[in-house]
PDB file of N, CA and C in Angstrom:
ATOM      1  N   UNK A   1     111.967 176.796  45.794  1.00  0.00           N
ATOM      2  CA  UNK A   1     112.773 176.906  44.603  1.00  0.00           C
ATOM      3  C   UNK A   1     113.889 177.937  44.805  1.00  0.00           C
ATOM      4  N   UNK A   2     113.767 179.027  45.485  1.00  0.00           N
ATOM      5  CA  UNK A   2     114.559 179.788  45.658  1.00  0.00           C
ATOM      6  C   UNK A   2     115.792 179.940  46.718  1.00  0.00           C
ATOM      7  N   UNK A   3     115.571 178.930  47.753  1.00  0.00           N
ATOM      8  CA  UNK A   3     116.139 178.192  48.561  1.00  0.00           C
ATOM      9  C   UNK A   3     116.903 177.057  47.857  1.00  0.00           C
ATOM     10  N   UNK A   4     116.389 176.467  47.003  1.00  0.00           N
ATOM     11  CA  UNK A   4     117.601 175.260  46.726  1.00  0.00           C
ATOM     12  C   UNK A   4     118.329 176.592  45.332  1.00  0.00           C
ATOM     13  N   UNK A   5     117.970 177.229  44.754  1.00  0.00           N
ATOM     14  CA  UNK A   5     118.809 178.042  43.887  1.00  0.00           C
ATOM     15  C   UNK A   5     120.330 178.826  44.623  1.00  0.00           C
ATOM     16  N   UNK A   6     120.027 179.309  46.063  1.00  0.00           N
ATOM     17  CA  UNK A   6     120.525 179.357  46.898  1.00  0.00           C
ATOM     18  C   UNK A   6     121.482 178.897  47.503  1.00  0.00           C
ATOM     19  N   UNK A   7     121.221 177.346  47.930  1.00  0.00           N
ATOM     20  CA  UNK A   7     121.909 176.768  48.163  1.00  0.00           C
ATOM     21  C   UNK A   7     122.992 176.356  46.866  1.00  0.00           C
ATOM     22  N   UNK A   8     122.293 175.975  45.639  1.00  0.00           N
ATOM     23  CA  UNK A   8     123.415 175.903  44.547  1.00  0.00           C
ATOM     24  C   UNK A   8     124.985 176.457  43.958  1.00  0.00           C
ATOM     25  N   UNK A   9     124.180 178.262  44.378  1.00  0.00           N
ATOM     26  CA  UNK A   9     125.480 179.282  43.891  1.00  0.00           C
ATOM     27  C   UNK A   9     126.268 178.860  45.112  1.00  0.00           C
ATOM     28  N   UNK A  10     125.219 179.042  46.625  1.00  0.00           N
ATOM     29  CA  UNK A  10     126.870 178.795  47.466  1.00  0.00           C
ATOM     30  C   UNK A  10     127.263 177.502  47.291  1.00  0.00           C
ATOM     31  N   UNK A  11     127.062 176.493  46.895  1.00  0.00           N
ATOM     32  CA  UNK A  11     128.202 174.976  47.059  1.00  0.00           C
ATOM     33  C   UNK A  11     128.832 175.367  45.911  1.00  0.00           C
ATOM     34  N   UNK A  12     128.528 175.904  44.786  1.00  0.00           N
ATOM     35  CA  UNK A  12     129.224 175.805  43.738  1.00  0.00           C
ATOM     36  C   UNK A  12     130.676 177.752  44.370  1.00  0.00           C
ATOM     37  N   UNK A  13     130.585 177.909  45.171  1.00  0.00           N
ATOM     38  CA  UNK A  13     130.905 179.289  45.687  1.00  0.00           C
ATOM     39  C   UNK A  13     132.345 178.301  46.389  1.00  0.00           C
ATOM     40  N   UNK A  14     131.472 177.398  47.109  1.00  0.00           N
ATOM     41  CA  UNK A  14     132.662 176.863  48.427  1.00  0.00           C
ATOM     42  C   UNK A  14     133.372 176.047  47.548  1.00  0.00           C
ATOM     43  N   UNK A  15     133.202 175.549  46.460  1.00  0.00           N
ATOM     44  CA  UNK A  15     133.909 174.762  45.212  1.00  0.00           C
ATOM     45  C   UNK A  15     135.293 175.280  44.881  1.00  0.00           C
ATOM     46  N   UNK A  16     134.461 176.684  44.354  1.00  0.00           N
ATOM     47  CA  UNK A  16     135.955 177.149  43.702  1.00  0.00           C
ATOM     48  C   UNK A  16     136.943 178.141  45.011  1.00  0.00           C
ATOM     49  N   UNK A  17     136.302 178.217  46.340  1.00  0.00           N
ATOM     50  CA  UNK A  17     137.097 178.934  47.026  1.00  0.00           C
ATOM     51  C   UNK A  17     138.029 177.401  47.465  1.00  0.00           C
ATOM     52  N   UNK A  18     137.862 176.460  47.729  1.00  0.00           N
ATOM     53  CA  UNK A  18     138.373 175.309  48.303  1.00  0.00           C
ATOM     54  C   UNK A  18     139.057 175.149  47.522  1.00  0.00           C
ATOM     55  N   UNK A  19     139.615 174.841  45.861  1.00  0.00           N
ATOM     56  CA  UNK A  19     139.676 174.623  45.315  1.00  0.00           C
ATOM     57  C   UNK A  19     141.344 175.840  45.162  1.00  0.00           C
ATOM     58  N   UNK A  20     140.993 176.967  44.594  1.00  0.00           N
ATOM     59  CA  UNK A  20     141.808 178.160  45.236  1.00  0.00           C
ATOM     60  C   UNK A  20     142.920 177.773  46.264  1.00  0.00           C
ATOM     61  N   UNK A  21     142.009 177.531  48.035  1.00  0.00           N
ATOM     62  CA  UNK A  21     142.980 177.214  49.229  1.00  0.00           C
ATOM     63  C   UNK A  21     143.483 175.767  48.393  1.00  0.00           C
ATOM     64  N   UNK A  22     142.948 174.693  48.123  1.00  0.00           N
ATOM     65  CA  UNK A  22     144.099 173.764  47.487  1.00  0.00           C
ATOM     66  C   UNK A  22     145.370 174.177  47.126  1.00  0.00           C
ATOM     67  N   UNK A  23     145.341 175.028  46.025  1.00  0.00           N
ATOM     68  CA  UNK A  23     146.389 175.142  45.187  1.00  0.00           C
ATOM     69  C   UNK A  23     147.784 176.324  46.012  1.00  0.00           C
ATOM     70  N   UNK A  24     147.124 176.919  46.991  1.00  0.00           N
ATOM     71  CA  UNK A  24     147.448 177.928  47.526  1.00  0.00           C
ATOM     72  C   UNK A  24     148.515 177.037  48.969  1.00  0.00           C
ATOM     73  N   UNK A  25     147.462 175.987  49.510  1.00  0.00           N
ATOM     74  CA  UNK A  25     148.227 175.289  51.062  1.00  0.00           C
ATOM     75  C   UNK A  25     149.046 174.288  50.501  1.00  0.00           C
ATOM     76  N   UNK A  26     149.033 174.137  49.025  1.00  0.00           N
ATOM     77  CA  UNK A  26     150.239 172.793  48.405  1.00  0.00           C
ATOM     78  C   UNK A  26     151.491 173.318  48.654  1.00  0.00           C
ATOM     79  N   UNK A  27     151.690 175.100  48.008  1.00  0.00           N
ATOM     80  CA  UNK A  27     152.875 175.381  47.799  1.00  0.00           C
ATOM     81  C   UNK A  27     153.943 175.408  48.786  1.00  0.00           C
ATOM     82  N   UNK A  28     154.702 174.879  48.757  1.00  0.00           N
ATOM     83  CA  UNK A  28     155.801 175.349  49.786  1.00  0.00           C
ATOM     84  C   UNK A  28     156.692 173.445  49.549  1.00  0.00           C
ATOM     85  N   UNK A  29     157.380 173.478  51.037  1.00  0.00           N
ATOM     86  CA  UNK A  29     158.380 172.018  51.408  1.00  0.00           C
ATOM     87  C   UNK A  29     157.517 171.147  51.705  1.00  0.00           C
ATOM     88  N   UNK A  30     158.457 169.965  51.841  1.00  0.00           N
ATOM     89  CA  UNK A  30     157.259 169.067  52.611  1.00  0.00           C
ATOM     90  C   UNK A  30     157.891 167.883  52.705  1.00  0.00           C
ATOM     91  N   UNK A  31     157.738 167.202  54.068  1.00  0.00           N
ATOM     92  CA  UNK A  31     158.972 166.600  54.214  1.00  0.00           C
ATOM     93  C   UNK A  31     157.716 165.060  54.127  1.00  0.00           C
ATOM     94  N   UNK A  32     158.493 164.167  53.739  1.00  0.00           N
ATOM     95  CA  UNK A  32     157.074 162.925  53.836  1.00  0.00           C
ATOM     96  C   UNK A  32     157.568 162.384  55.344  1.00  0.00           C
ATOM     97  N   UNK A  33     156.682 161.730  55.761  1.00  0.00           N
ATOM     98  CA  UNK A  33     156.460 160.904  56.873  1.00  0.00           C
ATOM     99  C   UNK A  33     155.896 159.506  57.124  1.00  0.00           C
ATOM    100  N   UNK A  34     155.298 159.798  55.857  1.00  0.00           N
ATOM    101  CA  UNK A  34     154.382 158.169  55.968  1.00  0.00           C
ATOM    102  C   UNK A  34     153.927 157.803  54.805  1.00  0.00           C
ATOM    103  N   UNK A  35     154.328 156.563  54.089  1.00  0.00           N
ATOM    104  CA  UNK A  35     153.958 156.140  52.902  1.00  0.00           C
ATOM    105  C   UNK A  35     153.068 154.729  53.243  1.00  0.00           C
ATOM    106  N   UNK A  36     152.179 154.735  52.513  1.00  0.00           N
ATOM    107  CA  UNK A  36     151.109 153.162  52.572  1.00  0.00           C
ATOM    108  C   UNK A  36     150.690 152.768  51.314  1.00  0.00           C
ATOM    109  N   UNK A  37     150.766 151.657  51.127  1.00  0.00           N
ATOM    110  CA  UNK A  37     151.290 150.913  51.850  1.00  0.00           C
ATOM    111  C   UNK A  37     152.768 150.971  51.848  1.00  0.00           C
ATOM    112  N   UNK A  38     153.500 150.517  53.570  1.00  0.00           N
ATOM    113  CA  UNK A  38     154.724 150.667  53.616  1.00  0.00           C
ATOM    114  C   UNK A  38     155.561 149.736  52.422  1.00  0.00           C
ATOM    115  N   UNK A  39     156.584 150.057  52.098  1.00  0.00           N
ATOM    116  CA  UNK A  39     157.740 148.645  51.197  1.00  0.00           C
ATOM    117  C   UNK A  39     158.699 148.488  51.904  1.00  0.00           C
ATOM    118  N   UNK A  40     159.373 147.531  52.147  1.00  0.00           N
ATOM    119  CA  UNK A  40     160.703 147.647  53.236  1.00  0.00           C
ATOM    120  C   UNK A  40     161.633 148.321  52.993  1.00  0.00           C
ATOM    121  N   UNK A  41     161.899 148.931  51.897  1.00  0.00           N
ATOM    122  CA  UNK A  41     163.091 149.617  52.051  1.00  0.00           C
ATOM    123  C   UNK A  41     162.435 150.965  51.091  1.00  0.00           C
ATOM    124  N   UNK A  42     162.068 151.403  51.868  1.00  0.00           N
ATOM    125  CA  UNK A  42     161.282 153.065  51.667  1.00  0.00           C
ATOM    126  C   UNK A  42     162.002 153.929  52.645  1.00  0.00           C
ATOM    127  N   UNK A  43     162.737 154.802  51.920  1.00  0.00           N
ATOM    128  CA  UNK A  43     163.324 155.953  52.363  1.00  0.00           C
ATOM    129  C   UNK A  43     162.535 157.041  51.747  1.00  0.00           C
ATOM    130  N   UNK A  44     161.669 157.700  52.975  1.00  0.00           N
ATOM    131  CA  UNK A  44     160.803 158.994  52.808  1.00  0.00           C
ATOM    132  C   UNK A  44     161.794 159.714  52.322  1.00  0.00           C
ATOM    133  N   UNK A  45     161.030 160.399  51.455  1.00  0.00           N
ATOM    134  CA  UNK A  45     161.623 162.333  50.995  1.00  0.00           C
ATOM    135  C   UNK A  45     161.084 163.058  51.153  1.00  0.00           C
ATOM    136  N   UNK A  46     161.061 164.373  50.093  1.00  0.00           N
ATOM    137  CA  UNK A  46     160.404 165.961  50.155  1.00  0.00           C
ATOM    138  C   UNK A  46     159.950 165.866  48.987  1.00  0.00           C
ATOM    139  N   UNK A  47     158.996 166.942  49.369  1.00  0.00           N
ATOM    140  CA  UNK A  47     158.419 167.167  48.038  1.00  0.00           C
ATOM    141  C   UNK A  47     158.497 168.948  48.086  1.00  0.00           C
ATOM    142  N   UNK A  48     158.403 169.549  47.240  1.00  0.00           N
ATOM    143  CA  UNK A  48     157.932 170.751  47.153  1.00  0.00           C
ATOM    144  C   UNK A  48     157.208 171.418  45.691  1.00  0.00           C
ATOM    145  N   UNK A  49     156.345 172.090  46.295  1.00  0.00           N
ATOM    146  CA  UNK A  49     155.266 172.879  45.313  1.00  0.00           C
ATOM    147  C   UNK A  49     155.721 174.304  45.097  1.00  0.00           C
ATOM    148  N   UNK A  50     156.218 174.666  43.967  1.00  0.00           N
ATOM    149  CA  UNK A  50     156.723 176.240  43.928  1.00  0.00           C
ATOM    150  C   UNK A  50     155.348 176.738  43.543  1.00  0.00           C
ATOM    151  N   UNK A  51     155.627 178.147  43.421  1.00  0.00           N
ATOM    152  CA  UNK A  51     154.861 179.104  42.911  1.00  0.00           C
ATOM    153  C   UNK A  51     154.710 179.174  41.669  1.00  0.00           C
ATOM    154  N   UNK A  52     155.613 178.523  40.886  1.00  0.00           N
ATOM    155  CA  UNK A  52     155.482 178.988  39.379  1.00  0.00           C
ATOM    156  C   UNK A  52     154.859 177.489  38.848  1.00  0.00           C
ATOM    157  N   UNK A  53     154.544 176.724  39.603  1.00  0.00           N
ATOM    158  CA  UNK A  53     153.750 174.968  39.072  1.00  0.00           C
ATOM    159  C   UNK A  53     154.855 174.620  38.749  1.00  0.00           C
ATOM    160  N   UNK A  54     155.992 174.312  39.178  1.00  0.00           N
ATOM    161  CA  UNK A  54     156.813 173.253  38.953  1.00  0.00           C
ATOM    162  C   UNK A  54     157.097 172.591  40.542  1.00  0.00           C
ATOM    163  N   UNK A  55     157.567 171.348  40.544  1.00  0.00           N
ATOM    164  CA  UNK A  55     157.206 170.243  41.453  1.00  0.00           C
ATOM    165  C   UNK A  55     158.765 169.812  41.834  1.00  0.00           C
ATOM    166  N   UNK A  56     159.103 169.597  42.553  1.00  0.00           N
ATOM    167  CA  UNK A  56     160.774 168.747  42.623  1.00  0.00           C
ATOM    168  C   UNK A  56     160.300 167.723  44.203  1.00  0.00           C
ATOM    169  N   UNK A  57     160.669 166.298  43.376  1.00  0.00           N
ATOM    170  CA  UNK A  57     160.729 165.599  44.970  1.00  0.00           C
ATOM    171  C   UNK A  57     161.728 164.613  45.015  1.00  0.00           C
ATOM    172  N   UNK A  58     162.290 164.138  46.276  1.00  0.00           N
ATOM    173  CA  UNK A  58     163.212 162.939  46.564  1.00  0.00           C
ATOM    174  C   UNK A  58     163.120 162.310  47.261  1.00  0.00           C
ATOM    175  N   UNK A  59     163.547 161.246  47.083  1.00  0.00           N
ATOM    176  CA  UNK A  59     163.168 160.082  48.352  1.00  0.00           C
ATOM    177  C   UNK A  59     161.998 159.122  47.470  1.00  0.00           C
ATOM    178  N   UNK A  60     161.354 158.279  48.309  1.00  0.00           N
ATOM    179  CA  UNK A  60     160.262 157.081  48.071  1.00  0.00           C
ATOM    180  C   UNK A  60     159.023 158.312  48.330  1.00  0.00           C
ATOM    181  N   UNK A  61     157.747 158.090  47.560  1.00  0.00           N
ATOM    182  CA  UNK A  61     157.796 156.797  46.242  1.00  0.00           C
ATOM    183  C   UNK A  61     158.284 157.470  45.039  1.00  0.00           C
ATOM    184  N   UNK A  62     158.142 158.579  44.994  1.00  0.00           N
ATOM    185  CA  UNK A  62     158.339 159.156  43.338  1.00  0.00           C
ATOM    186  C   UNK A  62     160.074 159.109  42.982  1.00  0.00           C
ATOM    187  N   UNK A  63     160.801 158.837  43.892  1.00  0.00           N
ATOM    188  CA  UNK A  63     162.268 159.432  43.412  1.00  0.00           C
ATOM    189  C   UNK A  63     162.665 160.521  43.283  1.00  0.00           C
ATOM    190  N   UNK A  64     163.799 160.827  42.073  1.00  0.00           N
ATOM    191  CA  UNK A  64     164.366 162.567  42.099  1.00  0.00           C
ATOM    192  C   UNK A  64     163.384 162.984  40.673  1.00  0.00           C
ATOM    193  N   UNK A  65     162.769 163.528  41.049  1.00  0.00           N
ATOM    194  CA  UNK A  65     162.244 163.922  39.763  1.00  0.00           C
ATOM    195  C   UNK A  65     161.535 165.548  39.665  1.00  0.00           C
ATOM    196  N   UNK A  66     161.804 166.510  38.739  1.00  0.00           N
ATOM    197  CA  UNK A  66     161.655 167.764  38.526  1.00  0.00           C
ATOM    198  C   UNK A  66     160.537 167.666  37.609  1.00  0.00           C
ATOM    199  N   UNK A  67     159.181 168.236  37.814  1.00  0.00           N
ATOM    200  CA  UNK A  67     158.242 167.908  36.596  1.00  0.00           C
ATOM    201  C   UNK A  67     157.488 169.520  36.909  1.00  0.00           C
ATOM    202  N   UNK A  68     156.155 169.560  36.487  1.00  0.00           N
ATOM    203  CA  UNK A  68     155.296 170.087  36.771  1.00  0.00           C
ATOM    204  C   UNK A  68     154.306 169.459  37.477  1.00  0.00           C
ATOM    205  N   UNK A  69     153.186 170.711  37.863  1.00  0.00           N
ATOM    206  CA  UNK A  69     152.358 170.494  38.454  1.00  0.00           C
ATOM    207  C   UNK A  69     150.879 171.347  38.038  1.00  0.00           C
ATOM    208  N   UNK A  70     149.633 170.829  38.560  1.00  0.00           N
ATOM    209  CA  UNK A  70     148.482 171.618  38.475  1.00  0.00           C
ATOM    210  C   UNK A  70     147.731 170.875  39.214  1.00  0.00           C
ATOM    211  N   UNK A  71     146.876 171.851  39.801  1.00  0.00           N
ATOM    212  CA  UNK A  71     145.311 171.142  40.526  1.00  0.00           C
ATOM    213  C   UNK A  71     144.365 170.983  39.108  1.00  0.00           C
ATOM    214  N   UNK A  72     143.294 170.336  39.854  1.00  0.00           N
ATOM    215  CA  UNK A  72     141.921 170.245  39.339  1.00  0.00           C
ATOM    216  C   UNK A  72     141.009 170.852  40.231  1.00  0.00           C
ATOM    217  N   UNK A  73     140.317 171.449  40.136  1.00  0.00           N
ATOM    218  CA  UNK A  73     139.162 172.178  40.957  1.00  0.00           C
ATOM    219  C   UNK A  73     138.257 171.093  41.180  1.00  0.00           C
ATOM    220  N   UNK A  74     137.745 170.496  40.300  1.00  0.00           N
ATOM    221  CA  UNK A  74     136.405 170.090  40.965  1.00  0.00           C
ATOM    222  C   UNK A  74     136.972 168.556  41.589  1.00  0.00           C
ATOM    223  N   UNK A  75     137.979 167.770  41.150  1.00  0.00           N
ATOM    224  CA  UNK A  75     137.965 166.769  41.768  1.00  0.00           C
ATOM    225  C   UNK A  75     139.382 166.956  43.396  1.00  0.00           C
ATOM    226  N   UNK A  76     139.387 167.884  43.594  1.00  0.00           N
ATOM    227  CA  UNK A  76     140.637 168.282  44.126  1.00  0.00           C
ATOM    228  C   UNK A  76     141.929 167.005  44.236  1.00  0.00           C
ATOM    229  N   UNK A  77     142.428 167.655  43.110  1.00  0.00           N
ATOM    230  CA  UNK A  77     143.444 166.667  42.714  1.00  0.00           C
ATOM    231  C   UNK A  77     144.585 166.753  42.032  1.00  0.00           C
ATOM    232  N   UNK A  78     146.009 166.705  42.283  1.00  0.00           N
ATOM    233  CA  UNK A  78     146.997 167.064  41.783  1.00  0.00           C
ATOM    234  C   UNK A  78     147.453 166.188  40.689  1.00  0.00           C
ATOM    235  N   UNK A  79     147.902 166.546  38.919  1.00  0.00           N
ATOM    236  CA  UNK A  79     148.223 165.950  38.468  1.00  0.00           C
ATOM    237  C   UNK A  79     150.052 166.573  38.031  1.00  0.00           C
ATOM    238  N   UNK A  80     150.883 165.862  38.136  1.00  0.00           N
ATOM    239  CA  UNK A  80     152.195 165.267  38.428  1.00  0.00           C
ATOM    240  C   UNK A  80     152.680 165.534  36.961  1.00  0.00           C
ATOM    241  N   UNK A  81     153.278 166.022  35.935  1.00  0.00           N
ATOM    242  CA  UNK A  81     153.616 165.907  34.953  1.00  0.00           C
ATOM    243  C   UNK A  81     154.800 165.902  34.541  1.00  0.00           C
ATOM    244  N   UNK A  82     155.676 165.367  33.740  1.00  0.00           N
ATOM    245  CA  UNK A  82     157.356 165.566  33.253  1.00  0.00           C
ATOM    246  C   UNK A  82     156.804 165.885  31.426  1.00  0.00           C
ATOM    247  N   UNK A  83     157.552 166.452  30.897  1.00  0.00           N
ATOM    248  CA  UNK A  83     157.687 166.508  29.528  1.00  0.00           C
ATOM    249  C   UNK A  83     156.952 165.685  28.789  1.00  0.00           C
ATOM    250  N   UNK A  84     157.144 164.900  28.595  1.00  0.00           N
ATOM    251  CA  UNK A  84     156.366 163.716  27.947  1.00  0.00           C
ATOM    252  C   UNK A  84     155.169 162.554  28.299  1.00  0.00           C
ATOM    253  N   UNK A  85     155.242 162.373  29.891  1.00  0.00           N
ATOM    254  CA  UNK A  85     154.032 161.533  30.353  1.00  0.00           C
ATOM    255  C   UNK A  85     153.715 162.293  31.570  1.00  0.00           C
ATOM    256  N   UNK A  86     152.323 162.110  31.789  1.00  0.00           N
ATOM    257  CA  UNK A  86     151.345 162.501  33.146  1.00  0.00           C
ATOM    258  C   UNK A  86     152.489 161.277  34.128  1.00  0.00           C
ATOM    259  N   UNK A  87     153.590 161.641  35.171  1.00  0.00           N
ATOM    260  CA  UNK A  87     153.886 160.686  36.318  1.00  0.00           C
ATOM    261  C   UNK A  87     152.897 160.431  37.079  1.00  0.00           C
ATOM    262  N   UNK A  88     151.702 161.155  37.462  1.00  0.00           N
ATOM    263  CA  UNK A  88     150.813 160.339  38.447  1.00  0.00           C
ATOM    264  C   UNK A  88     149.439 161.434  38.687  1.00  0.00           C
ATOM    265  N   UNK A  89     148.021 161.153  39.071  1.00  0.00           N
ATOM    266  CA  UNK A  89     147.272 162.097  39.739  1.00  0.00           C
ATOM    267  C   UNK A  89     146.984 161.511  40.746  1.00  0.00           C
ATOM    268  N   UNK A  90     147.244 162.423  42.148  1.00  0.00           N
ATOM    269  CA  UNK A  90     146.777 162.172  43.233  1.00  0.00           C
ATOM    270  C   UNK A  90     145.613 163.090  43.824  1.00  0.00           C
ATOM    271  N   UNK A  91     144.638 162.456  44.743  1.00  0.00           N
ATOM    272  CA  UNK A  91     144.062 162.899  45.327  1.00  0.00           C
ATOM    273  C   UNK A  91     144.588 163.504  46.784  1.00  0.00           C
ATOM    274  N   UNK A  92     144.135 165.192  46.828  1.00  0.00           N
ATOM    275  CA  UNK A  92     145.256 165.869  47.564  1.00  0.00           C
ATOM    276  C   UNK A  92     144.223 166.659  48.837  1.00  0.00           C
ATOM    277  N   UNK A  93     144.299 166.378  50.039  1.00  0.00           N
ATOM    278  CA  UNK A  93     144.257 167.060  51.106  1.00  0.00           C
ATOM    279  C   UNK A  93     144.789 167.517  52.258  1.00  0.00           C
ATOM    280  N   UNK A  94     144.845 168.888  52.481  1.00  0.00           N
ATOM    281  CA  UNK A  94     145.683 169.496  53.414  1.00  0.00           C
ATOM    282  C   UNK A  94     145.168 170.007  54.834  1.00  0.00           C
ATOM    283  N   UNK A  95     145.107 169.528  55.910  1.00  0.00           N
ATOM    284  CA  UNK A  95     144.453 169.906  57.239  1.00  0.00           C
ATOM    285  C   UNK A  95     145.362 170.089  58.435  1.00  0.00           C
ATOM    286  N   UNK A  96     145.677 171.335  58.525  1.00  0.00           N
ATOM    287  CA  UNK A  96     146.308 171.611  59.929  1.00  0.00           C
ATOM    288  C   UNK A  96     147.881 171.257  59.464  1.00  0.00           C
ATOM    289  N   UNK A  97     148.137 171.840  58.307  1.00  0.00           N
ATOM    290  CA  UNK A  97     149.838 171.513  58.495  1.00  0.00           C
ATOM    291  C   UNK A  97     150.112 169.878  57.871  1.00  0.00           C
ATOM    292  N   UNK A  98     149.130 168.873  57.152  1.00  0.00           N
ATOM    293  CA  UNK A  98     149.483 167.638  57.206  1.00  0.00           C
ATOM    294  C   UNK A  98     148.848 167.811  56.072  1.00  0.00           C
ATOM    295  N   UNK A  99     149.197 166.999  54.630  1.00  0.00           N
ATOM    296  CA  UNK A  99     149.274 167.002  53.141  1.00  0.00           C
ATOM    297  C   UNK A  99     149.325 165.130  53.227  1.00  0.00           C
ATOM    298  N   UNK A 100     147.905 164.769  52.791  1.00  0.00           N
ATOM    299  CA  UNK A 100     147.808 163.587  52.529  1.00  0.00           C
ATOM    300  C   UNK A 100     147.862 163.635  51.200  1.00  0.00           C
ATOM    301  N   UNK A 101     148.080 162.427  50.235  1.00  0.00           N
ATOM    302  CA  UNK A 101     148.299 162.460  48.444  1.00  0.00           C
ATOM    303  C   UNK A 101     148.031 161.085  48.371  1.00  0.00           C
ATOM    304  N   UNK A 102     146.612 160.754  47.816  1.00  0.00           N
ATOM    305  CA  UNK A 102     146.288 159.403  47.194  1.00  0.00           C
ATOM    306  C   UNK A 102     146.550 159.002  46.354  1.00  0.00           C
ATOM    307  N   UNK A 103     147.172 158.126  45.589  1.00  0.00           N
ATOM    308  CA  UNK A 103     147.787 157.892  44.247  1.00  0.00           C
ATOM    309  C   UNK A 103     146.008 157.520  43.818  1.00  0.00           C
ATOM    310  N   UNK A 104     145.594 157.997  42.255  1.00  0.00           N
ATOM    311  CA  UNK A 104     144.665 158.071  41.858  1.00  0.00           C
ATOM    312  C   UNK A 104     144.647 156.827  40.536  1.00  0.00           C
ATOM    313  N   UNK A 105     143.753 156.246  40.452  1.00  0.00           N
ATOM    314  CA  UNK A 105     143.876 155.236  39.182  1.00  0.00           C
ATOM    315  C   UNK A 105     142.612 155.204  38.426  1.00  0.00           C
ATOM    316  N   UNK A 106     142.956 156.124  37.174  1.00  0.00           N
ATOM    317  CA  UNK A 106     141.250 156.362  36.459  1.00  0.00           C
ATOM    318  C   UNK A 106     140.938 154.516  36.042  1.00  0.00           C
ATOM    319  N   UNK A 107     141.791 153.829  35.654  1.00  0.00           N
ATOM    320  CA  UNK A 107     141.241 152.715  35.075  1.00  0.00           C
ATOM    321  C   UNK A 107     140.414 151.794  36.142  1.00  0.00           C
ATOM    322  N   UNK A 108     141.217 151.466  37.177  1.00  0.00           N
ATOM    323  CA  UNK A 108     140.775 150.949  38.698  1.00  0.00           C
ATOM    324  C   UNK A 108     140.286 151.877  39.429  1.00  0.00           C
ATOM    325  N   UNK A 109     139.223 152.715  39.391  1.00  0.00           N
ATOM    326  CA  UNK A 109     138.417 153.386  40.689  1.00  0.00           C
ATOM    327  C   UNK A 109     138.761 152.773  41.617  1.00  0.00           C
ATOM    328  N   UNK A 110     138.246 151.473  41.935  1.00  0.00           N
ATOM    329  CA  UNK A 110     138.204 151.371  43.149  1.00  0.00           C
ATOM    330  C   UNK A 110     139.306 150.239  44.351  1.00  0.00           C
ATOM    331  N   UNK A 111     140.869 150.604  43.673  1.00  0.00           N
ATOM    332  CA  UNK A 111     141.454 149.768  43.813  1.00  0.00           C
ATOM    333  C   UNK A 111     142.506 151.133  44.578  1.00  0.00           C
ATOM    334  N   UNK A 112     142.618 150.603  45.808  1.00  0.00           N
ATOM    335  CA  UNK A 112     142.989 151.598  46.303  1.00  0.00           C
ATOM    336  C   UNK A 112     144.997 151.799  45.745  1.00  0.00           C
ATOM    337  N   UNK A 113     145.246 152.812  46.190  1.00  0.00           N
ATOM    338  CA  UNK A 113     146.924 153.092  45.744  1.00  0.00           C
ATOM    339  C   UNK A 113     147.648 153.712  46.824  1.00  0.00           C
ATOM    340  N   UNK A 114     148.860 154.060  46.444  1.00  0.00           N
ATOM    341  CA  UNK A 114     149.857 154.344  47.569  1.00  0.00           C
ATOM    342  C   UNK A 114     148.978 155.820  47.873  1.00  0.00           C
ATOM    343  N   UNK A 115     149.590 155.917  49.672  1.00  0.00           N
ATOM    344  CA  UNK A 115     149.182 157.372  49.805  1.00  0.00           C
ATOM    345  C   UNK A 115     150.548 157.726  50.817  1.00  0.00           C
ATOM    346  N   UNK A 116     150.270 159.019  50.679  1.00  0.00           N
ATOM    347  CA  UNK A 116     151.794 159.611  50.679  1.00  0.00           C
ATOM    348  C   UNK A 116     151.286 161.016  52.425  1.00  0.00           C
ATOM    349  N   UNK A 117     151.614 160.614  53.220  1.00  0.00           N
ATOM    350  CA  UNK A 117     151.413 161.630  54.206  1.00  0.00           C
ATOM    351  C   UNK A 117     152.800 162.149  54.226  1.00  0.00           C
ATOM    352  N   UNK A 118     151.996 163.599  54.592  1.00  0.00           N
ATOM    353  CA  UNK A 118     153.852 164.784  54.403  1.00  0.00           C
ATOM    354  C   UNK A 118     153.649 166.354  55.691  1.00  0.00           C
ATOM    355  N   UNK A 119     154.395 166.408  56.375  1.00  0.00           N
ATOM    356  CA  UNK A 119     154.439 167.556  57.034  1.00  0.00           C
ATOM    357  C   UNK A 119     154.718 168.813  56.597  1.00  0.00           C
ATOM    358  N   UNK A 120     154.551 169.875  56.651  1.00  0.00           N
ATOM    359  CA  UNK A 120     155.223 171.412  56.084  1.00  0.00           C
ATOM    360  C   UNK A 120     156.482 171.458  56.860  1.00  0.00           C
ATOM    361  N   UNK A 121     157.521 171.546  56.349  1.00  0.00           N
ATOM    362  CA  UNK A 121     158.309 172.076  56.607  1.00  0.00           C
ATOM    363  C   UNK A 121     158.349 174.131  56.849  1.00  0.00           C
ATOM    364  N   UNK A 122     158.923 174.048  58.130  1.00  0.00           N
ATOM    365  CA  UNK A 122     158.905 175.111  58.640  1.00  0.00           C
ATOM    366  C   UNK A 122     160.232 176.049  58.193  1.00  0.00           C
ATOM    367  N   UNK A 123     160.294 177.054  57.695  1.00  0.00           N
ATOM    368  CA  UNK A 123     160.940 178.402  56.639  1.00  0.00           C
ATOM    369  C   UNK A 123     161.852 178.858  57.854  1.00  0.00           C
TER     370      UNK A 123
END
């Protein structure tokens, strides 16, 4: 019993530290590289994550658009916002410099959506 109590605090420990590095390895440039599924006339852009949660990107898929931004902790997941409508939640992971973004669809679980691979741009 005291062993799985154990084990509990730390997963729920590595939760919110992961969760933290999420919001922390989003911020910055980011140049896209790879959209899927491809469309033929997809011209990659940037995206960037400021410090203060606001979002600016250009290019395919999202266009020019200035919105906000926020994670979710437990589902690690970025939701996309402008003034008036949620633009999108993606499912967001960052490994070694490379920012994958699943387009997320609460109604269709299991219908997969665009995903958006992006490099860091280097300062």
């Amino acid at each position: 019993m005291k062993r799985l109590l154990i084990t509990a605090v730390l997963l729920a420990s590595l939760q919110t530290a992961f969760a933290q590095n999420l919001l922390d390895s989003l911020k910055g440039h980011w140049t896209i590289t790879k959209i899927t599924p491809n469309a033929k006339s997809v011209t990659p852009g940037t995206l960037h994550f400021s410090d203060d949660g606001k979002f600016v990107s250009s290019g395919q898929p999202m266009g020019s658009v200035h919105a906000l931004y926020r994670t979710n902790e437990t589902t690690s997941t970025v939701v996309i916002e402008d003034g008036e409508k949620s633009l999108a939640e993606w499912k967001a992971v960052v490994k070694k410099g490379v920012l994958t973004l699943t387009r997320t669809n609460p109604k269709k679980k299991r219908e997969s959506g665009v995903a958006i691979t992006a490099v860091r741009q280097r300062q």
